[in-house]
N, C-alpha and C. Protein backbone atom coordinates (compact mmCIF):
# COMPACT_ATOMS: atom_id res chain seq x y z
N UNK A 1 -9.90 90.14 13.50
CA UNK A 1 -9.42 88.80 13.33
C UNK A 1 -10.64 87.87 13.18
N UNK A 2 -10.60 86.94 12.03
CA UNK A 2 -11.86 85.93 12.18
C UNK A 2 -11.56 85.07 12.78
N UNK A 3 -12.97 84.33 13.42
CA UNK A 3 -13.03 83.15 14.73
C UNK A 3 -12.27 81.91 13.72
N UNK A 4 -11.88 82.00 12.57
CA UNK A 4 -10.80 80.56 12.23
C UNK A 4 -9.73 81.18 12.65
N UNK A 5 -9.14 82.23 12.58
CA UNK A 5 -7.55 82.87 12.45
C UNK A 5 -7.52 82.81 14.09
N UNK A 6 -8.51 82.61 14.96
CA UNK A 6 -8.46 82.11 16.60
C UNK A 6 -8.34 81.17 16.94
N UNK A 7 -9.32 80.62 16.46
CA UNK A 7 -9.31 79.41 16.01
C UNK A 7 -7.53 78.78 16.24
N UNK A 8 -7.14 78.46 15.08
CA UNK A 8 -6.11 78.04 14.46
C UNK A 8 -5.13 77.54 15.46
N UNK A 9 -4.54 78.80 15.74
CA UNK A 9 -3.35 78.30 17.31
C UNK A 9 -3.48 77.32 18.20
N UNK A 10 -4.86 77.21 18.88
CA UNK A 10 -5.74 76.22 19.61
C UNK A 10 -5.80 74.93 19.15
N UNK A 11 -6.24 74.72 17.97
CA UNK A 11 -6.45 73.74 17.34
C UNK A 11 -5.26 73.11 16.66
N UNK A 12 -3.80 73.73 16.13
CA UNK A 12 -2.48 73.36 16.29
C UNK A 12 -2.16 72.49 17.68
N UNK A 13 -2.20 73.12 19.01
CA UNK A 13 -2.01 72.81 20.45
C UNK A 13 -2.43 71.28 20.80
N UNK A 14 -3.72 71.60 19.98
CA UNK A 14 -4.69 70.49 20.51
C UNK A 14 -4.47 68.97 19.70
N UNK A 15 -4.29 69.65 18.51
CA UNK A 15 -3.97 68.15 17.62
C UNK A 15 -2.16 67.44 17.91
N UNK A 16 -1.40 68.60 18.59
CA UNK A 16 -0.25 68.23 18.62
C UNK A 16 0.15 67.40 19.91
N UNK A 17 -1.44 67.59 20.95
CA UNK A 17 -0.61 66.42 22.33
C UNK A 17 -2.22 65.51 21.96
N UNK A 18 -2.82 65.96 20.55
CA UNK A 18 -3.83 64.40 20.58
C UNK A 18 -3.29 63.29 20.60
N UNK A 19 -4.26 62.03 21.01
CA UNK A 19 -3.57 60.89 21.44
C UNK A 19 -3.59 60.38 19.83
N UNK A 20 -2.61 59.86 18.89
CA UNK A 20 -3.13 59.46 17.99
C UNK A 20 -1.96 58.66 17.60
N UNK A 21 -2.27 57.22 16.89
CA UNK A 21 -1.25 56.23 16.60
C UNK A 21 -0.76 56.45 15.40
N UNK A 22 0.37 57.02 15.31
CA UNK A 22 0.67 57.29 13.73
C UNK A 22 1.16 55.99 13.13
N UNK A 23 1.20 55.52 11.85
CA UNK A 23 1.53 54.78 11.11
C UNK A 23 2.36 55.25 9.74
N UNK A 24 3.14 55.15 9.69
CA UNK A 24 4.64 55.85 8.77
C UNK A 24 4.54 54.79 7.50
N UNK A 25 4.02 53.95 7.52
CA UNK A 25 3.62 53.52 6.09
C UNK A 25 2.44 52.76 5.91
N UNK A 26 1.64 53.40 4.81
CA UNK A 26 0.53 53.00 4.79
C UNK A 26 0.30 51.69 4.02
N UNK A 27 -0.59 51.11 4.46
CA UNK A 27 -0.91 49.67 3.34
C UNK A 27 -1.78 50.10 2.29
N UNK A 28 -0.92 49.33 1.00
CA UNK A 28 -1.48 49.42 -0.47
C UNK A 28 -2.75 49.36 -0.71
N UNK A 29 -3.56 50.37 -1.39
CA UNK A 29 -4.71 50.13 -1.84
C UNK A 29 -5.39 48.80 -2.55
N UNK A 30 -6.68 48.76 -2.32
CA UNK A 30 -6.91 47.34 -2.95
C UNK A 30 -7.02 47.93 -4.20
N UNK A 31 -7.07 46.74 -5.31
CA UNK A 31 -7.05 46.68 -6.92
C UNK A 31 -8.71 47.64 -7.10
N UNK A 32 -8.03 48.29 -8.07
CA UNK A 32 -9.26 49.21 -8.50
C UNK A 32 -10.80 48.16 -9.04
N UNK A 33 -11.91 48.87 -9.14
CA UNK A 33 -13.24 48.44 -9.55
C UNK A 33 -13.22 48.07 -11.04
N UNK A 34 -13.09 46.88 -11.79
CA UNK A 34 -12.97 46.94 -13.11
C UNK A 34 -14.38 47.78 -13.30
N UNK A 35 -14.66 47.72 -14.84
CA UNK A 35 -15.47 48.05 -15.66
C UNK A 35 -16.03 47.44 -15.92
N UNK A 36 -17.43 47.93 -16.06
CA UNK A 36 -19.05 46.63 -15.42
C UNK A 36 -19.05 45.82 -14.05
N UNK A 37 -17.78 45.48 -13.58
CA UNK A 37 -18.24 44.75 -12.27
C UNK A 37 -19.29 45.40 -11.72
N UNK A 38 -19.80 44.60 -10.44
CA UNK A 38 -20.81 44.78 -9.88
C UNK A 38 -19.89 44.70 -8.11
N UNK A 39 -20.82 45.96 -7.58
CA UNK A 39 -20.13 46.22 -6.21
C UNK A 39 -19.94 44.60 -5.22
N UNK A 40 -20.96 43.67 -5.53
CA UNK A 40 -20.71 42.55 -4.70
C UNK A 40 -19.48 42.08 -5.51
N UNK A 41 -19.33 41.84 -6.50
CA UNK A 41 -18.27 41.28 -7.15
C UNK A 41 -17.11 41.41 -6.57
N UNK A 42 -16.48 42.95 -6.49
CA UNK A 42 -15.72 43.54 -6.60
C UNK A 42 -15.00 43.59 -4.90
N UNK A 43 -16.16 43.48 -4.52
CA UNK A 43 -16.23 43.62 -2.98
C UNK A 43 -15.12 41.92 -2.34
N UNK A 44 -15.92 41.07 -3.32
CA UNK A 44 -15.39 39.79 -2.74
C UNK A 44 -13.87 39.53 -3.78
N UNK A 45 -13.56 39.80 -4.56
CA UNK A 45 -12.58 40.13 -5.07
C UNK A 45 -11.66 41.12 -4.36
N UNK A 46 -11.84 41.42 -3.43
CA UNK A 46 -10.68 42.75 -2.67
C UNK A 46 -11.04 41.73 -1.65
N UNK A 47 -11.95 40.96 -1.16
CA UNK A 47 -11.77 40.25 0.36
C UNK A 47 -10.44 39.09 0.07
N UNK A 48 -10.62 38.48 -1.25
CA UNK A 48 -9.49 37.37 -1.74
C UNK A 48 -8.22 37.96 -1.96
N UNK A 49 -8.14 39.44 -2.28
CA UNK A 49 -6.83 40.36 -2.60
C UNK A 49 -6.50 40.32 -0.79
N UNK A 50 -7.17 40.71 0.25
CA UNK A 50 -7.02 40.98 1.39
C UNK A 50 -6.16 39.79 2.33
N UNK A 51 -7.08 38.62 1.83
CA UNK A 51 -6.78 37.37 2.55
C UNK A 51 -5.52 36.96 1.65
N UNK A 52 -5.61 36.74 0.60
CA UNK A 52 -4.04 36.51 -0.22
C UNK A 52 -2.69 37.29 0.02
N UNK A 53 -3.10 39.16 0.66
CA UNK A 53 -2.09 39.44 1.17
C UNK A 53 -1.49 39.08 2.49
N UNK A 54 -2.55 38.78 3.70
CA UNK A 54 -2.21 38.69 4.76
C UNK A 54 -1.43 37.09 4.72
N UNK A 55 -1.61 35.99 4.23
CA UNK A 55 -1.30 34.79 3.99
C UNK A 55 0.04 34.73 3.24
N UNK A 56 0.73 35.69 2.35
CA UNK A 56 1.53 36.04 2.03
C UNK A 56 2.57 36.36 2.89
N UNK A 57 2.06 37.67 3.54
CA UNK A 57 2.73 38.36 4.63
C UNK A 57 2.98 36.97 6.02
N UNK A 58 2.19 36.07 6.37
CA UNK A 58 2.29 35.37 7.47
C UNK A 58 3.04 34.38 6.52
N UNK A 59 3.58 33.98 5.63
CA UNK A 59 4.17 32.66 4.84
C UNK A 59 5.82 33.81 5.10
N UNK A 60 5.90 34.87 4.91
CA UNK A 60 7.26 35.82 5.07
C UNK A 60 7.19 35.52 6.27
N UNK A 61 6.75 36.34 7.32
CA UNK A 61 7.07 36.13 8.45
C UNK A 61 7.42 34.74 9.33
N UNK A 62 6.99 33.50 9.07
CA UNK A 62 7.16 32.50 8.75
C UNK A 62 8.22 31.69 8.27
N UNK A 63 8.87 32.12 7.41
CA UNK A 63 10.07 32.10 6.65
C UNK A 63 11.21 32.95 7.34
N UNK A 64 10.97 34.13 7.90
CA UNK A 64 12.23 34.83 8.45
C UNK A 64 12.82 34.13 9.82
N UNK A 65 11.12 33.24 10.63
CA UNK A 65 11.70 32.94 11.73
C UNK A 65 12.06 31.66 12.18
N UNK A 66 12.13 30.85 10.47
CA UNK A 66 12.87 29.44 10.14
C UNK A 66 14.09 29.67 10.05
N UNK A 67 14.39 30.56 9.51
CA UNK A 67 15.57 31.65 9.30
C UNK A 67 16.76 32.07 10.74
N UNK A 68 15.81 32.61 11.43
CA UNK A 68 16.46 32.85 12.81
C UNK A 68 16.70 31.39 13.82
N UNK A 69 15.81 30.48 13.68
CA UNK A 69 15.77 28.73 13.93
C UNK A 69 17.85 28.21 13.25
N UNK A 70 17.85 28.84 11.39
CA UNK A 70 18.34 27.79 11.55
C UNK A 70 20.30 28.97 11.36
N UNK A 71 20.15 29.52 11.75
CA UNK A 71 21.25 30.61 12.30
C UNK A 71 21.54 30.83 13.57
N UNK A 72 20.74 30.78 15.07
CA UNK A 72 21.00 30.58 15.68
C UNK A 72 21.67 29.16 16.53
N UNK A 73 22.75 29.58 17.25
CA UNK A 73 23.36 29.02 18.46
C UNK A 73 22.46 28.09 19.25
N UNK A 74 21.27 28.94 19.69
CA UNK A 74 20.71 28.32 21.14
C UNK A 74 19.20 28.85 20.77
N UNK A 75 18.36 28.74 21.04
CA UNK A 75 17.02 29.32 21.40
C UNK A 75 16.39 28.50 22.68
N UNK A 76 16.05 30.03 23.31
CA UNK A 76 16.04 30.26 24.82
C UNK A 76 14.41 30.17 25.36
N UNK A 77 13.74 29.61 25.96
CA UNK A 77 12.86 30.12 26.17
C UNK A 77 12.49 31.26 27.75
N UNK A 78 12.67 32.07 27.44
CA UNK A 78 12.64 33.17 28.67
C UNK A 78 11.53 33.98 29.32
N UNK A 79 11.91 34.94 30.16
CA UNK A 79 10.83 35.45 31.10
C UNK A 79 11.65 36.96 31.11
N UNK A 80 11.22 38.02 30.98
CA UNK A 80 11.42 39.08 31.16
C UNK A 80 11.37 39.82 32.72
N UNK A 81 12.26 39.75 33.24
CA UNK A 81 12.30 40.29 34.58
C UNK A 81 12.34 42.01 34.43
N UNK A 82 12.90 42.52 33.47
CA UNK A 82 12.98 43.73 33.32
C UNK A 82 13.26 44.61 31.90
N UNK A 83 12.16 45.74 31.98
CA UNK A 83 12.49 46.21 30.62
C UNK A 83 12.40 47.68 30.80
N UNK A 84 13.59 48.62 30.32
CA UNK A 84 13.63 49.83 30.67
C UNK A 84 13.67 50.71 29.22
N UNK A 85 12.78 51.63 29.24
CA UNK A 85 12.76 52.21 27.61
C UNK A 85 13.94 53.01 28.00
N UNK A 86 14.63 53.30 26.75
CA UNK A 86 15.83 54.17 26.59
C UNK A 86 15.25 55.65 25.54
N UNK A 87 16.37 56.70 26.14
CA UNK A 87 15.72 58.07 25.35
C UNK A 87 15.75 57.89 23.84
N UNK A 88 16.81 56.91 23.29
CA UNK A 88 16.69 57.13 21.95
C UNK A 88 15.74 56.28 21.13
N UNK A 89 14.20 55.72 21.82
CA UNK A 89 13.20 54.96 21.40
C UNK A 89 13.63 53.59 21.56
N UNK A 90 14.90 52.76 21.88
CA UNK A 90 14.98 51.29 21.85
C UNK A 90 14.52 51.36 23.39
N UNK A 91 14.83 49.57 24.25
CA UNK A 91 15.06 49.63 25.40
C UNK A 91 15.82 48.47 25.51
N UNK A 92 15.84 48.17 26.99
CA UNK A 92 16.70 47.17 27.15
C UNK A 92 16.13 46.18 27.84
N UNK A 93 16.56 44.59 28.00
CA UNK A 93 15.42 43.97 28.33
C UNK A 93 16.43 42.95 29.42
N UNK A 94 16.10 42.86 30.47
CA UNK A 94 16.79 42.09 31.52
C UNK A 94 16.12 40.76 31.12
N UNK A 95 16.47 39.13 31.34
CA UNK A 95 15.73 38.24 30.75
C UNK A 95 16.62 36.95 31.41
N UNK A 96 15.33 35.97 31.75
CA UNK A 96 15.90 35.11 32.94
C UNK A 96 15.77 33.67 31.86
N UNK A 97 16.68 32.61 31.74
CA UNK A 97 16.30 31.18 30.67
C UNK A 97 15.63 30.76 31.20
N UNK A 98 14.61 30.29 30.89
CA UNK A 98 13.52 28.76 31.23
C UNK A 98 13.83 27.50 31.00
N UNK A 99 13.86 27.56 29.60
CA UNK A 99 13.82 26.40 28.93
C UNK A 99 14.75 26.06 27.92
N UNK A 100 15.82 26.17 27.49
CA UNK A 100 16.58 25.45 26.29
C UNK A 100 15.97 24.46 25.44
N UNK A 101 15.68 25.33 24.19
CA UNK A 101 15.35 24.61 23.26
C UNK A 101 15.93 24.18 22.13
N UNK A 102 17.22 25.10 21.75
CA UNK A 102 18.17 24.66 20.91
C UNK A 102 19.34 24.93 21.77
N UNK A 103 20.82 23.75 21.14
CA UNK A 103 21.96 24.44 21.58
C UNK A 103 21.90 24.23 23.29
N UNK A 104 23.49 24.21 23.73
CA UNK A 104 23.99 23.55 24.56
C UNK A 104 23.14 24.46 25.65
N UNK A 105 22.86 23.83 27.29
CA UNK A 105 22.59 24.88 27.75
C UNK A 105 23.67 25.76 28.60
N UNK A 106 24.00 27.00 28.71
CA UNK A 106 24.42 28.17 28.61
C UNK A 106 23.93 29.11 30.19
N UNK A 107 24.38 30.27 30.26
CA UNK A 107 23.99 31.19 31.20
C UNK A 107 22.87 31.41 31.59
N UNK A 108 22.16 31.44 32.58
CA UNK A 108 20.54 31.79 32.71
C UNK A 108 20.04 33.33 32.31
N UNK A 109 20.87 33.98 32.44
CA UNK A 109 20.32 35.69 32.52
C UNK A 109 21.03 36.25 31.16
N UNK A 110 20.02 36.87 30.59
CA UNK A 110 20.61 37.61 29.23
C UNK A 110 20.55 38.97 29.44
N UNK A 111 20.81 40.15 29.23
CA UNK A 111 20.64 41.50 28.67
C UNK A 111 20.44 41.72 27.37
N UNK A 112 19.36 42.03 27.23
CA UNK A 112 19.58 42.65 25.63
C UNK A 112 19.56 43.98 25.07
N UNK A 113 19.39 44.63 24.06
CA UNK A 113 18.85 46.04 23.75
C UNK A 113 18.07 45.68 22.64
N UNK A 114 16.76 46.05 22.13
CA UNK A 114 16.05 46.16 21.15
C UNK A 114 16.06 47.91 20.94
N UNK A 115 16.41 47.21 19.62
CA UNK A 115 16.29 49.08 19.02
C UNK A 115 15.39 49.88 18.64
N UNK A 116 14.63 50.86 18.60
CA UNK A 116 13.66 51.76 18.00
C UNK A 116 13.14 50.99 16.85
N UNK A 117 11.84 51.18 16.92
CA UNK A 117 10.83 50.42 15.88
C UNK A 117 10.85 51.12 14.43
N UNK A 118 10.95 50.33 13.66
CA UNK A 118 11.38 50.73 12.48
C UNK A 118 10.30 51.24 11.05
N UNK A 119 10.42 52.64 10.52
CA UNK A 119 9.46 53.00 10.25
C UNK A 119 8.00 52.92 9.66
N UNK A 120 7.89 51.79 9.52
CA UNK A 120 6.62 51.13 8.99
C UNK A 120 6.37 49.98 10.15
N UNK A 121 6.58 50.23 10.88
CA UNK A 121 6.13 49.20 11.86
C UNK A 121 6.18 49.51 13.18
N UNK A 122 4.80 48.68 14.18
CA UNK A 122 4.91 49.31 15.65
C UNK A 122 5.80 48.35 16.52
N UNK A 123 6.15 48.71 17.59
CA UNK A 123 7.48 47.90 18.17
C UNK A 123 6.28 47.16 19.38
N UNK A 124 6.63 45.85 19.71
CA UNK A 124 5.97 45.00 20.58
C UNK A 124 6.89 45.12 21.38
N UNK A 125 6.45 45.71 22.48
CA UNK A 125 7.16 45.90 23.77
C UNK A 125 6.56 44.88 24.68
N UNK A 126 8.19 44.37 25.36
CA UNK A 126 8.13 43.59 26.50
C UNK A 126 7.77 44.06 27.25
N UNK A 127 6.60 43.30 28.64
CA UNK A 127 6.97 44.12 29.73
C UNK A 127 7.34 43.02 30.85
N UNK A 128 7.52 43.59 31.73
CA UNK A 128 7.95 42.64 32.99
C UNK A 128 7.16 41.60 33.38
N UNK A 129 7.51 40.00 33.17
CA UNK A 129 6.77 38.80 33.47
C UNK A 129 6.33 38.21 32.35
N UNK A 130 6.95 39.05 31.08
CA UNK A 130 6.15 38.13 29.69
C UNK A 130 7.44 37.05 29.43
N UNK A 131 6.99 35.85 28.96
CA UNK A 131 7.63 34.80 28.44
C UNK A 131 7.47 35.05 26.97
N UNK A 132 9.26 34.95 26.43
CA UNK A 132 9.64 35.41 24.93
C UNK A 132 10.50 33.93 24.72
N UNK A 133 10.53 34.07 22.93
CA UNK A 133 11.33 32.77 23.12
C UNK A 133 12.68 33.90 22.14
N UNK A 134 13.67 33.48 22.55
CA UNK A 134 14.82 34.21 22.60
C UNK A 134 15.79 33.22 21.46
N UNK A 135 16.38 34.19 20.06
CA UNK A 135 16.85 33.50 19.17
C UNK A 135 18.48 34.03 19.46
N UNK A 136 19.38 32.96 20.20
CA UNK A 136 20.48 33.87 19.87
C UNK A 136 21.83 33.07 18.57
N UNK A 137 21.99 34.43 17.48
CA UNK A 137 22.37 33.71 16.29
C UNK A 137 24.10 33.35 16.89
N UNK A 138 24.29 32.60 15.84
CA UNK A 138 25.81 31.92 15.49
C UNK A 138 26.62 33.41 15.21
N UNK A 139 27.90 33.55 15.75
CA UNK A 139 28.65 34.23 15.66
C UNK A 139 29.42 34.49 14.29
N UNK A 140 29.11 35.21 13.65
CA UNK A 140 29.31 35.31 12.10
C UNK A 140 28.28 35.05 11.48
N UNK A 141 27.26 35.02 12.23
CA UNK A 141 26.06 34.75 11.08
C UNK A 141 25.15 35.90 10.11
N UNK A 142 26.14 37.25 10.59
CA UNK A 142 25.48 38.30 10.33
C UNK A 142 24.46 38.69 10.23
N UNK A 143 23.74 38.08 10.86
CA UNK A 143 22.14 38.40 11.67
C UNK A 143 21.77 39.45 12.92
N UNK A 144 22.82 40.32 13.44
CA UNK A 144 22.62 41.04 14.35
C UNK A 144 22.06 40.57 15.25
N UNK A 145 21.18 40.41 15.67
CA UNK A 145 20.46 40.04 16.91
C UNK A 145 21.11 40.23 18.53
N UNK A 146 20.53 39.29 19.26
CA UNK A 146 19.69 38.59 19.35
C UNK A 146 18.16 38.69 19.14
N UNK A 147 17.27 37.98 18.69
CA UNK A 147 15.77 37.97 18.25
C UNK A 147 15.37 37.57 19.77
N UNK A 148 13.53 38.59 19.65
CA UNK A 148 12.69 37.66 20.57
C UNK A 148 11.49 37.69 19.75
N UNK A 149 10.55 36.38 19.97
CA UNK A 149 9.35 36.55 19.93
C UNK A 149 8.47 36.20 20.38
N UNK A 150 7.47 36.12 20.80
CA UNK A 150 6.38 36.11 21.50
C UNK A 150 5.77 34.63 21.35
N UNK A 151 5.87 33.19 22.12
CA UNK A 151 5.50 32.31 21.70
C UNK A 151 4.47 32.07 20.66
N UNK A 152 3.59 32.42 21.13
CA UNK A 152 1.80 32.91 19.87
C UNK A 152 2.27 33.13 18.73
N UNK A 153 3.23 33.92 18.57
CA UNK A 153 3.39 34.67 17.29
C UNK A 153 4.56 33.29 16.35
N UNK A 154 4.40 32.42 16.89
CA UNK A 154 5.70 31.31 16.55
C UNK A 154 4.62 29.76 15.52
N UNK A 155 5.32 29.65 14.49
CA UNK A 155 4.14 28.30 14.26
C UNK A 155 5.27 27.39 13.38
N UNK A 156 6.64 27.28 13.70
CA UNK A 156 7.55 26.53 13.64
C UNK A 156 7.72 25.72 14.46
N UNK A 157 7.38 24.13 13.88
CA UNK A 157 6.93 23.26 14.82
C UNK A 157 8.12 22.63 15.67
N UNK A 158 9.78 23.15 14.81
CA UNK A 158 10.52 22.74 15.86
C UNK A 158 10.58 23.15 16.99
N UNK A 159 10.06 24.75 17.45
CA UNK A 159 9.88 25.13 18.50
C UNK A 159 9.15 24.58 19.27
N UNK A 160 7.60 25.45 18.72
CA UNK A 160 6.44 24.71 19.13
C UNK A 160 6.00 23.45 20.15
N UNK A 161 6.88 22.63 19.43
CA UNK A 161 6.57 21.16 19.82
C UNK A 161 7.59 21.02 21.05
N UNK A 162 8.51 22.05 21.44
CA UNK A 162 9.69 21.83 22.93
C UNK A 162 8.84 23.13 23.57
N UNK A 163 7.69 23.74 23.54
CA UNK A 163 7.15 25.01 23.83
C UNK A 163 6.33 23.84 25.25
N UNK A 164 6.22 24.81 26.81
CA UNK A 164 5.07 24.07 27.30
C UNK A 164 3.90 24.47 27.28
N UNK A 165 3.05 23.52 27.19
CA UNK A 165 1.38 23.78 27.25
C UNK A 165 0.96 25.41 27.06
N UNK A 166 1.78 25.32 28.54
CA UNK A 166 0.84 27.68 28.94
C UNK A 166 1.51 28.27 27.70
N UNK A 167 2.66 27.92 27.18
CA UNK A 167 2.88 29.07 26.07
C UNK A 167 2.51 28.94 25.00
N UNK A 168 2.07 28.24 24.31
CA UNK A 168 1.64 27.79 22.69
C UNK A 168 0.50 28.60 22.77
């Protein structure tokens, strides 16, 4: 037997409990090197492709959560008292109101379930004591939900501006 064909089994074992973050979809290559450019050229031309995508991507994201603003009922600002992962990759998130920022105010304690992170993307897990701001939609609005997100991650100034100090 050769030391690869020994090898092999070991090195199966080993790569299969390595610690490693998989990513299920990869991001698009930058635009190829024209012809004659010059490597600085080309270089700062993929930094403007880079920054034009991410500014893109944050103008979407941006847009989806004007979106969830203007479909929801109420938006909550909350505190996570408890979050328990479930076997089938979602979990569930126990969640206490703070603050009413949209919509009448309502019950203090929510339950939710967030579902398994979806394949091109990693799931931002709550954990116990984080403050989320909590989108819950209009009934028929066919938005599924309820949404959370992470104040920081928020730059809709109707929120924003009812957000206090520590969370912005």
């Amino acid at each position: 037997m050769t030391s690869l064909a020994r090898l092999l089994p070991a090195l199966c074992i080993a790569l299969a409990f390595a610690p490693v973050k998989a990513r299920a979809c990869v991001p698009p290559p930058p635009p190829p090197m024209n012809d004659g450019e010059s490597r600085a050229a080309y270089d700062q031309r993929v930094d403007k492709w880079r920054a034009d995508s991410a500014r893109a991507e944050a103008d979407e994201w941006d847009k989806r959560v004007r979106g969830f603003w203007d479909s929801a009922d109420a938006v909550v600002l909350v505190r996570v008292d408890r979050s328990v992962s479930l076997n089938e990759g979602g979990y569930r998130l126990r969640l206490t109101g703070l603050k009413w920022i949209k919509g009448a105010k309502g019950r203090r304690t929510f339950e939710i379930y967030s579902p398994p992170p979806p394949p091109c993307g990693a799931i931002d897990l709550a954990a116990k004591g984080d403050r989320v701001v909590l989108y819950l939609p209009a009934k028929g609005a066919g938005l599924g939900g309820p949404f959370w997100i992470r104040p920081k991650n928020i730059r809709d100034a109707r929120v924003t501006a009812m957000l206090p100090a520590t969370d912005k």
